[in-house]
PDB file of N, CA and C in Angstrom:
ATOM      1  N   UNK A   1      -2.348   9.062  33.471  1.00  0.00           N
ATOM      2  CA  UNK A   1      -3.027   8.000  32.754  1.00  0.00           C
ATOM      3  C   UNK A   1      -3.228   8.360  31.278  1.00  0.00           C
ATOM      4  N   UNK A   2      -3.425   9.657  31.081  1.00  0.00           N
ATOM      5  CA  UNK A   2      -3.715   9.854  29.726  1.00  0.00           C
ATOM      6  C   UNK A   2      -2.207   9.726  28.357  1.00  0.00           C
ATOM      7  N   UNK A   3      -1.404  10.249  29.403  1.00  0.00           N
ATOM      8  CA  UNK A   3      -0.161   9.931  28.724  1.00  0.00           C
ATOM      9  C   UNK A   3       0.412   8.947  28.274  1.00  0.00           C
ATOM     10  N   UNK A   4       0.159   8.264  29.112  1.00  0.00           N
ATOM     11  CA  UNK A   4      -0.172   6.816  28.419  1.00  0.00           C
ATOM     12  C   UNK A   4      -0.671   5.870  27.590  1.00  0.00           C
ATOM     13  N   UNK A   5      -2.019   6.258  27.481  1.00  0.00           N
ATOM     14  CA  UNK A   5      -3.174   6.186  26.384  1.00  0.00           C
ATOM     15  C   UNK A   5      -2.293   6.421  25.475  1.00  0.00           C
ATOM     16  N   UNK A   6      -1.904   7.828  25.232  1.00  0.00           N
ATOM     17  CA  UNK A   6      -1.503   8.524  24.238  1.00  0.00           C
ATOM     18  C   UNK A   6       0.101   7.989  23.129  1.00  0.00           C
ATOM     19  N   UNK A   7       0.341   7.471  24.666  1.00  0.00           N
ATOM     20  CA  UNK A   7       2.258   6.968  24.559  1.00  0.00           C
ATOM     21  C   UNK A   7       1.814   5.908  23.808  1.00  0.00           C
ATOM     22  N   UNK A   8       0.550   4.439  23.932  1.00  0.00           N
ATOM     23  CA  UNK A   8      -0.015   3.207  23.317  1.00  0.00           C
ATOM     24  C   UNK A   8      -0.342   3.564  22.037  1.00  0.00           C
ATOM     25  N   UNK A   9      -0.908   4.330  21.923  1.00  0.00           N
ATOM     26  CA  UNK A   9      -2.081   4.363  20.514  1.00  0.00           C
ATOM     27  C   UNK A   9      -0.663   5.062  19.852  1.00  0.00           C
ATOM     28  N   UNK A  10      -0.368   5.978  20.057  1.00  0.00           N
ATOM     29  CA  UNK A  10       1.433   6.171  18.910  1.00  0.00           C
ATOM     30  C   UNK A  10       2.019   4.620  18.214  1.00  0.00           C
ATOM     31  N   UNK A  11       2.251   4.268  19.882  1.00  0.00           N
ATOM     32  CA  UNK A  11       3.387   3.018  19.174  1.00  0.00           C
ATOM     33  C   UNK A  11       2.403   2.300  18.295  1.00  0.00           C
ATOM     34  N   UNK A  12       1.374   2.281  18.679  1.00  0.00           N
ATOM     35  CA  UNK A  12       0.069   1.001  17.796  1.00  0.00           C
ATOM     36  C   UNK A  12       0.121   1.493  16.723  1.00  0.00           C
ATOM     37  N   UNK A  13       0.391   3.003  16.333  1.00  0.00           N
ATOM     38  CA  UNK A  13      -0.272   3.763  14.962  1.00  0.00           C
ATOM     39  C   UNK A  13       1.258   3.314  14.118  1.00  0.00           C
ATOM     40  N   UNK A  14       2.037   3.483  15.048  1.00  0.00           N
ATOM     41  CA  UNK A  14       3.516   3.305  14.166  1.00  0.00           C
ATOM     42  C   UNK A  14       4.206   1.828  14.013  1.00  0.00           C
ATOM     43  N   UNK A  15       3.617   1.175  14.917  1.00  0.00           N
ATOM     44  CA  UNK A  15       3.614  -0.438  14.457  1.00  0.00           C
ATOM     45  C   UNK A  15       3.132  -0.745  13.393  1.00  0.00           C
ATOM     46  N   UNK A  16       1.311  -0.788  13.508  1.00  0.00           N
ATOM     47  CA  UNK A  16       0.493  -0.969  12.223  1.00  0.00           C
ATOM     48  C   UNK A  16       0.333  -0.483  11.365  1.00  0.00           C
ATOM     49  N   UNK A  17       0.645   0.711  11.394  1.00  0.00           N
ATOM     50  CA  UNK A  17      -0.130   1.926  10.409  1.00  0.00           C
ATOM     51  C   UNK A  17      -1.127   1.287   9.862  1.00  0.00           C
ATOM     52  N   UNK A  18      -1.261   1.403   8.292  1.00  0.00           N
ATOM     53  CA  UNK A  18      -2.416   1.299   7.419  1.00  0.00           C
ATOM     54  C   UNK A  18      -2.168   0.204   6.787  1.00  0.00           C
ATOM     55  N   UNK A  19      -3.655  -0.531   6.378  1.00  0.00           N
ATOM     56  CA  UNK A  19      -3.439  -1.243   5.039  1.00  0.00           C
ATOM     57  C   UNK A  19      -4.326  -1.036   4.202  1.00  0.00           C
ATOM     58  N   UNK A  20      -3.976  -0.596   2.820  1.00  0.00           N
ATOM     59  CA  UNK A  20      -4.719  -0.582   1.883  1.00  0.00           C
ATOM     60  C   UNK A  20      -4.980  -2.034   0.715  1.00  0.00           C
ATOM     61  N   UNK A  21      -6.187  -1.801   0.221  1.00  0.00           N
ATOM     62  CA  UNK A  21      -6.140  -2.821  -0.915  1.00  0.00           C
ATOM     63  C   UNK A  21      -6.705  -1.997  -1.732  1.00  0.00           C
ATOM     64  N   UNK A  22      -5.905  -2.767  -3.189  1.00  0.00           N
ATOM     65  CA  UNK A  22      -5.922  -1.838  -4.213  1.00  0.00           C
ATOM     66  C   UNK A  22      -6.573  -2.207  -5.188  1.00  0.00           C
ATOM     67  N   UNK A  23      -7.312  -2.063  -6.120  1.00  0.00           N
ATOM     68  CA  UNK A  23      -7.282  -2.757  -7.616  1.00  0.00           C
ATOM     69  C   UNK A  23      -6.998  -2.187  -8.512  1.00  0.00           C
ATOM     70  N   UNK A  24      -5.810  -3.268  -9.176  1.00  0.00           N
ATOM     71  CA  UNK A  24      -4.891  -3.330 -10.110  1.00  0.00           C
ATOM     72  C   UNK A  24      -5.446  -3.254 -11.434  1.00  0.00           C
ATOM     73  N   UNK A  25      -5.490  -2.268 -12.402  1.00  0.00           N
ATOM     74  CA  UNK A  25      -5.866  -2.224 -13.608  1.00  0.00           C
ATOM     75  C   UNK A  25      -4.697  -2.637 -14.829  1.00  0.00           C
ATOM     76  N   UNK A  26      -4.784  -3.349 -15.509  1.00  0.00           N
ATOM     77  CA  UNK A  26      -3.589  -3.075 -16.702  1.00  0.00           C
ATOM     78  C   UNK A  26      -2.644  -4.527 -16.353  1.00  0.00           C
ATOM     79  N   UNK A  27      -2.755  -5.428 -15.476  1.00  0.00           N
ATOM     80  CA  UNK A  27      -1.875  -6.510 -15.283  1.00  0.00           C
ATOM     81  C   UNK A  27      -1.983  -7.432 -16.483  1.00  0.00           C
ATOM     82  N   UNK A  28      -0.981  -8.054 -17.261  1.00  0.00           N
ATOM     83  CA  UNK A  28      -1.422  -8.566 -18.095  1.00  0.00           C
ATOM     84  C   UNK A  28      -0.604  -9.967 -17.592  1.00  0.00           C
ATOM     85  N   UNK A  29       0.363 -10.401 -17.068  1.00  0.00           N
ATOM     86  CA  UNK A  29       1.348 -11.764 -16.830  1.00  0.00           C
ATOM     87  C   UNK A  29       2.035 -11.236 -15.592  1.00  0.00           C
ATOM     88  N   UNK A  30       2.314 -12.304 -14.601  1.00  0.00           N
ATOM     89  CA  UNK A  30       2.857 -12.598 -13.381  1.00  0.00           C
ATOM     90  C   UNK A  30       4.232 -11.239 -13.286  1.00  0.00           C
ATOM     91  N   UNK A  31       5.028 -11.003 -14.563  1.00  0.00           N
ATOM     92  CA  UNK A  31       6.295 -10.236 -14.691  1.00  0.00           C
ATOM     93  C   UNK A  31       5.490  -8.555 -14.188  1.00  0.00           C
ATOM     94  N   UNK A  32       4.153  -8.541 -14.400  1.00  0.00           N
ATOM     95  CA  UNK A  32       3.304  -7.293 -14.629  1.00  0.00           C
ATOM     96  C   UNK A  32       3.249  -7.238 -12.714  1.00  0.00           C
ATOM     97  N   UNK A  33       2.633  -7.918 -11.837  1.00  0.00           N
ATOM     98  CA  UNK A  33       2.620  -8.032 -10.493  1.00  0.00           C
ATOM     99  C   UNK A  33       4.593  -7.419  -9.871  1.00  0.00           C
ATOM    100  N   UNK A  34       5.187  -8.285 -10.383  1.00  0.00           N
ATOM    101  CA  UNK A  34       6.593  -7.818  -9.798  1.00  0.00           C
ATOM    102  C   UNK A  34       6.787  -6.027 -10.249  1.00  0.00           C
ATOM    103  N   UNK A  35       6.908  -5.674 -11.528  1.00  0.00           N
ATOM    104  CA  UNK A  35       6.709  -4.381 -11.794  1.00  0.00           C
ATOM    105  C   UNK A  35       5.719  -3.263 -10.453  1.00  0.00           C
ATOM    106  N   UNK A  36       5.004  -3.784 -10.283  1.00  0.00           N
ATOM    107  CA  UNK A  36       3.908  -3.201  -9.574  1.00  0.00           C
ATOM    108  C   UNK A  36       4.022  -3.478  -8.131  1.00  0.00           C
ATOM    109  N   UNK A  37       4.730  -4.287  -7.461  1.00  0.00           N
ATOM    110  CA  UNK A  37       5.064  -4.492  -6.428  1.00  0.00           C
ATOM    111  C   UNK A  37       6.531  -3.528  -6.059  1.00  0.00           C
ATOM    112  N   UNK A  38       7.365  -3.646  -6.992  1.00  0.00           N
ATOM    113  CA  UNK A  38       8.398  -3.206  -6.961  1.00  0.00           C
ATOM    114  C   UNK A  38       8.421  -1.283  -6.863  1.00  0.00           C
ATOM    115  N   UNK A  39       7.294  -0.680  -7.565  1.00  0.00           N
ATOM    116  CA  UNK A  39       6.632   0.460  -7.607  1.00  0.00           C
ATOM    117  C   UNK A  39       6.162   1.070  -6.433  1.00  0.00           C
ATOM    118  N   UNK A  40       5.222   0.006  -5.676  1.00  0.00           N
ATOM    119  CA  UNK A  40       4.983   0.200  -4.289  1.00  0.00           C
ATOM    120  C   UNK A  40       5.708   0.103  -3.535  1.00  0.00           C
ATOM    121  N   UNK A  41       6.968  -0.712  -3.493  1.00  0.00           N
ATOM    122  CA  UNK A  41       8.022  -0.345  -2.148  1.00  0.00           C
ATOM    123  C   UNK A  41       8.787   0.345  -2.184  1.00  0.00           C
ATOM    124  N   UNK A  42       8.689   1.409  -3.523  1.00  0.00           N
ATOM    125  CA  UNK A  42       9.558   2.530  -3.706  1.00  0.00           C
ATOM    126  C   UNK A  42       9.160   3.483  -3.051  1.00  0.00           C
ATOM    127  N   UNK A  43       7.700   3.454  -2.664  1.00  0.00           N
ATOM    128  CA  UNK A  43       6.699   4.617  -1.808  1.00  0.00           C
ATOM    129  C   UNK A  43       8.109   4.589  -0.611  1.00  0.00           C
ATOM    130  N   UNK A  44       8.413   6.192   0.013  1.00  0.00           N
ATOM    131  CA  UNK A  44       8.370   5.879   0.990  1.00  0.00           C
ATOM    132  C   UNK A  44       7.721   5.871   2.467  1.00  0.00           C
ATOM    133  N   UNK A  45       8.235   5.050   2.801  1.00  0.00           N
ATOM    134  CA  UNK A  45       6.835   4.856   4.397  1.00  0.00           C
ATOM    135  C   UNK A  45       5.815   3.206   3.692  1.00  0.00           C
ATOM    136  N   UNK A  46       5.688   2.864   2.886  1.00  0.00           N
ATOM    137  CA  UNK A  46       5.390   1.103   2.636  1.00  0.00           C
ATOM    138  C   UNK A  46       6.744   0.126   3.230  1.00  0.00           C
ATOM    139  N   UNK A  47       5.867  -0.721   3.856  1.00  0.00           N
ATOM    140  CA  UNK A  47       6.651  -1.610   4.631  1.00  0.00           C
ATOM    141  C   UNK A  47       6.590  -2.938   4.064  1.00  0.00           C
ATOM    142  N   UNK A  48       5.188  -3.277   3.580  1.00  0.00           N
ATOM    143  CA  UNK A  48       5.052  -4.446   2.937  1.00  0.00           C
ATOM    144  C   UNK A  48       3.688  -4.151   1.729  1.00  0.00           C
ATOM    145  N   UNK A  49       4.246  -5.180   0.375  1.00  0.00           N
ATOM    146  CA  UNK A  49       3.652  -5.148  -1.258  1.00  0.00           C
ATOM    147  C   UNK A  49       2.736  -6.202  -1.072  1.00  0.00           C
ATOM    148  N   UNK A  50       2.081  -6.738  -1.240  1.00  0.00           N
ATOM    149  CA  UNK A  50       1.410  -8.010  -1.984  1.00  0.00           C
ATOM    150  C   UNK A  50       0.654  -7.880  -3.286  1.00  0.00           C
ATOM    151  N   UNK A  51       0.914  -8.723  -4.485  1.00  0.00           N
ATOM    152  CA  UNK A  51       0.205  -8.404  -5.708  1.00  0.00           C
ATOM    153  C   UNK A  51      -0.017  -9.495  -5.970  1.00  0.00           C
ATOM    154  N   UNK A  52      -1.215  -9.582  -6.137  1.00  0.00           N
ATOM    155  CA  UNK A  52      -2.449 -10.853  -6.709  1.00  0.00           C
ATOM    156  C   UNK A  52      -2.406 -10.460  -8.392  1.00  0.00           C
ATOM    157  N   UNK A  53      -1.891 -11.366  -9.000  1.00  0.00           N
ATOM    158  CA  UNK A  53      -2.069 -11.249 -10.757  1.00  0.00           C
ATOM    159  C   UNK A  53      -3.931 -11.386 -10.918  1.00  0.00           C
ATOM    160  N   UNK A  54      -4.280 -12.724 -10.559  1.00  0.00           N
ATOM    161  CA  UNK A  54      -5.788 -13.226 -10.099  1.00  0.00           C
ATOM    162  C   UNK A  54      -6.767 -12.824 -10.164  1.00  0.00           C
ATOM    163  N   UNK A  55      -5.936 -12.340  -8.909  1.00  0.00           N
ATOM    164  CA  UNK A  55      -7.321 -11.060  -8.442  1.00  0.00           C
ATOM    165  C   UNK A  55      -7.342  -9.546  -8.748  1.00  0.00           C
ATOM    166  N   UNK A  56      -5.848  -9.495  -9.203  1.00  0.00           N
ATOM    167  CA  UNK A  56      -5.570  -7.907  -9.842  1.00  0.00           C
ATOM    168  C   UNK A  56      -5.505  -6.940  -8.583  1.00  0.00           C
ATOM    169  N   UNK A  57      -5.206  -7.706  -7.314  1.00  0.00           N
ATOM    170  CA  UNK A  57      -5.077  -6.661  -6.236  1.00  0.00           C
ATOM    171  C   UNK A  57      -3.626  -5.991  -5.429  1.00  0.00           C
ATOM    172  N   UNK A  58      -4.040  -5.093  -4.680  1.00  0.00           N
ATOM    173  CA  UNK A  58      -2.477  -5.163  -4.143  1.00  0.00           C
ATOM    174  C   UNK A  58      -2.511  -4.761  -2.824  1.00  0.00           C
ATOM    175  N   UNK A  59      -2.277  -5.265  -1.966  1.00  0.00           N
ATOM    176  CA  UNK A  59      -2.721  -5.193  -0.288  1.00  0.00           C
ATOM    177  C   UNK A  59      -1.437  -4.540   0.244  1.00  0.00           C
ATOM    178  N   UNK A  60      -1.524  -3.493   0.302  1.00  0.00           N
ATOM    179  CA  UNK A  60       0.034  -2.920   0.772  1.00  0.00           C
ATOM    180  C   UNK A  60      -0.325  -2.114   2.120  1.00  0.00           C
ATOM    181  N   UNK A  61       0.968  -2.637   2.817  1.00  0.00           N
ATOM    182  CA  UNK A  61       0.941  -2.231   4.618  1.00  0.00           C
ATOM    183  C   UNK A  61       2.247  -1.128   4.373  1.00  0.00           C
ATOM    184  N   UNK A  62       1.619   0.375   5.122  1.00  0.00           N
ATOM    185  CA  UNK A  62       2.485   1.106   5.675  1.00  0.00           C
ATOM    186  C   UNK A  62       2.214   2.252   6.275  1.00  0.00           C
ATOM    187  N   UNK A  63       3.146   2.931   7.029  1.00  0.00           N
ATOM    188  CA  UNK A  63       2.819   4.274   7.998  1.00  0.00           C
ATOM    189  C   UNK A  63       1.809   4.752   7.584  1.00  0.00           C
ATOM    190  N   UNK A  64       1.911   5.826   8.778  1.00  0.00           N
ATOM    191  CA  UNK A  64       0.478   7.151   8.784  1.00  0.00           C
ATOM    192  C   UNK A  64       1.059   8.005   7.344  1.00  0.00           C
ATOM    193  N   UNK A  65       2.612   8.142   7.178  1.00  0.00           N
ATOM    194  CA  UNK A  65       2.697   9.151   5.861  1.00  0.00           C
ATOM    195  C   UNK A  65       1.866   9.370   5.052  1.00  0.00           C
ATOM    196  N   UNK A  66       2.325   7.214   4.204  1.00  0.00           N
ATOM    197  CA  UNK A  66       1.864   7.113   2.986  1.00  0.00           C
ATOM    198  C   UNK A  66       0.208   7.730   2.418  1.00  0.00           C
ATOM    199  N   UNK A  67       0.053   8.122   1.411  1.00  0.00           N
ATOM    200  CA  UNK A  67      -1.163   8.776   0.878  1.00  0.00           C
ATOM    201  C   UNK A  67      -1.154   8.098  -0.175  1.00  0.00           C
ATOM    202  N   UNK A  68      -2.911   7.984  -0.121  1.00  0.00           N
ATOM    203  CA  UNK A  68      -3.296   6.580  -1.964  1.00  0.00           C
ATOM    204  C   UNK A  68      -2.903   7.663  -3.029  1.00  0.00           C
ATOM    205  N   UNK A  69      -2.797   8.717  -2.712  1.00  0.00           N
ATOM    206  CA  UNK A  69      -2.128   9.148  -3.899  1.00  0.00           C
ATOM    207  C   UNK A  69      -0.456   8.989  -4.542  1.00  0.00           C
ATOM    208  N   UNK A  70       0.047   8.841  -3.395  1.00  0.00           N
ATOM    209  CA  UNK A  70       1.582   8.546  -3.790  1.00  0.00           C
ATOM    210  C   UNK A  70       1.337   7.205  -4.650  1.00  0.00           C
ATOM    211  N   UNK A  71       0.432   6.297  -3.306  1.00  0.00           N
ATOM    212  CA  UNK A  71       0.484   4.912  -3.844  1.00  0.00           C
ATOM    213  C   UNK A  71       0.256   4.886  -5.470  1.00  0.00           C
ATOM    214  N   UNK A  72      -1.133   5.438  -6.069  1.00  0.00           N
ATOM    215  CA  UNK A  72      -1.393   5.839  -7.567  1.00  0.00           C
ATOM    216  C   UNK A  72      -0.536   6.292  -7.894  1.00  0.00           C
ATOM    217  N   UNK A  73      -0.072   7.248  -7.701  1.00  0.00           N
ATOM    218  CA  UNK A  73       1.099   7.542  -8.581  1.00  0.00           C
ATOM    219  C   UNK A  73       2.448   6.383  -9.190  1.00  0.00           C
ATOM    220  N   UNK A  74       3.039   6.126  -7.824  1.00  0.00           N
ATOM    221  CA  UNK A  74       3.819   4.770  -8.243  1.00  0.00           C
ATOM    222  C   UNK A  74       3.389   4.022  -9.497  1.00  0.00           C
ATOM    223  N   UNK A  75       2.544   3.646  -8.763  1.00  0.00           N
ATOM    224  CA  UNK A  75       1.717   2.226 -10.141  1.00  0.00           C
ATOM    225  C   UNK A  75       1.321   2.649 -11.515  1.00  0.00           C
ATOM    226  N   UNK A  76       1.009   4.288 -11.051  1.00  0.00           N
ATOM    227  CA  UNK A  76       0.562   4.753 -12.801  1.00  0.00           C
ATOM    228  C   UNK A  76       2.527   5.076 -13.585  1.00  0.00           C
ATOM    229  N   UNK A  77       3.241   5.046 -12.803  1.00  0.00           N
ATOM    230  CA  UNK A  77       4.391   5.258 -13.752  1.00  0.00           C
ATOM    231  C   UNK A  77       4.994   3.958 -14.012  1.00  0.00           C
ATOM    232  N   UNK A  78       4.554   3.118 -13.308  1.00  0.00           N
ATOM    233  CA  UNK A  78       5.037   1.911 -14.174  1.00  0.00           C
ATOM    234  C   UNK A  78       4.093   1.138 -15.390  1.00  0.00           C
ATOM    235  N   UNK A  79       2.879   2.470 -15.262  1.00  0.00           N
ATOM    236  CA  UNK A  79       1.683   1.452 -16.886  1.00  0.00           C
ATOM    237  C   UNK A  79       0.955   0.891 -16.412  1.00  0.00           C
ATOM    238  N   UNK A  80       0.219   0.774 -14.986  1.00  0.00           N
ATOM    239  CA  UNK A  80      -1.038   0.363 -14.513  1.00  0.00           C
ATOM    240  C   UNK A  80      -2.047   1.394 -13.893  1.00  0.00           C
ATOM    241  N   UNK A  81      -3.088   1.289 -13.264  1.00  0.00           N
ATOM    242  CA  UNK A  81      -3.717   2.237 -12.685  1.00  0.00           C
ATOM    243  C   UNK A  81      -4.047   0.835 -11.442  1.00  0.00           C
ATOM    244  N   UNK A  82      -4.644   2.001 -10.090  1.00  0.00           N
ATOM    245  CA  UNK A  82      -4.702   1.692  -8.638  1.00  0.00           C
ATOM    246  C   UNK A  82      -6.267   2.291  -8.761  1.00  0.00           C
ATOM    247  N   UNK A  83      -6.689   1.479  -7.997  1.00  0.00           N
ATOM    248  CA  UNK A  83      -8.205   1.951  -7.523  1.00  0.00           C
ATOM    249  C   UNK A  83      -8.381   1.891  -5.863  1.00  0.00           C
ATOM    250  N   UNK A  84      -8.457   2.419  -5.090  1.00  0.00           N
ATOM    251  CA  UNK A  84      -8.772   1.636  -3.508  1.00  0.00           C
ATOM    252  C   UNK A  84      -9.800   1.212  -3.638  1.00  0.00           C
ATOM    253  N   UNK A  85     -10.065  -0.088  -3.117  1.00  0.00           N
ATOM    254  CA  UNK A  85     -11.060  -0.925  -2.539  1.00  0.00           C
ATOM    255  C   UNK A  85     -10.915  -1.069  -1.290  1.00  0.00           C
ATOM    256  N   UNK A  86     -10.162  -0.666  -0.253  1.00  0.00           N
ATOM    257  CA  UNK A  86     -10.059  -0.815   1.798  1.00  0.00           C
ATOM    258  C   UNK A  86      -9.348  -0.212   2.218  1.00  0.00           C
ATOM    259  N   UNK A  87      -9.567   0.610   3.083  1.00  0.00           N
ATOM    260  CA  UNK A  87      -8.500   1.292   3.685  1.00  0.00           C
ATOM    261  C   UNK A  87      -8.407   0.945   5.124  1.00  0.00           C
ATOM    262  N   UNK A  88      -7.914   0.205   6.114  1.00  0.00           N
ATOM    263  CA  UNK A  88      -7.699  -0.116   7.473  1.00  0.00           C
ATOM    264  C   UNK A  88      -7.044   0.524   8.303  1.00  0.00           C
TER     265      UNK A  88
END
């Protein structure tokens, strides 16, 4: 029975992994979100970007790998800064 447990919560961890939300510092026009999206799916282990110009956020889904530090990093080499606001 436990192997099982164990065999579920894997596939669940490697289905869902994580989602973070971010806030986006430095966005100045809609072209600024694509830059910054494009940054984050270079991470590897991100599966999915979302970037709010708006709201200046960025809700990005991926594995157990990824670390908010890779994620910061990305975004600071394209000329923005990342803040976490959620980690799921």
């Amino acid at each position: 029975m436990g192997r099982i447990t164990l065999g579920l919560l894997v596939l669940a961890t490697l289905t869902y992994g994580q989602t973070w939300t971010l806030r986006i510092g430095g966005m100045h026009c809609i072209a600024c979100t694509l830059a910054v999206k494009k940054a984050l799916l270079s991470v590897p282990g991100v599966k999915e970007a979302k970037v709010n110009f708006k709201k200046e956020t960025a809700t990005v889904t991926t594995d157990e790998s990824v670390t908010l530090r890779s994620l910061q990093d990305a975004v600071s080499q394209t000329g923005y800064s990342a803040m976490p606001l959620t980690q799921k």
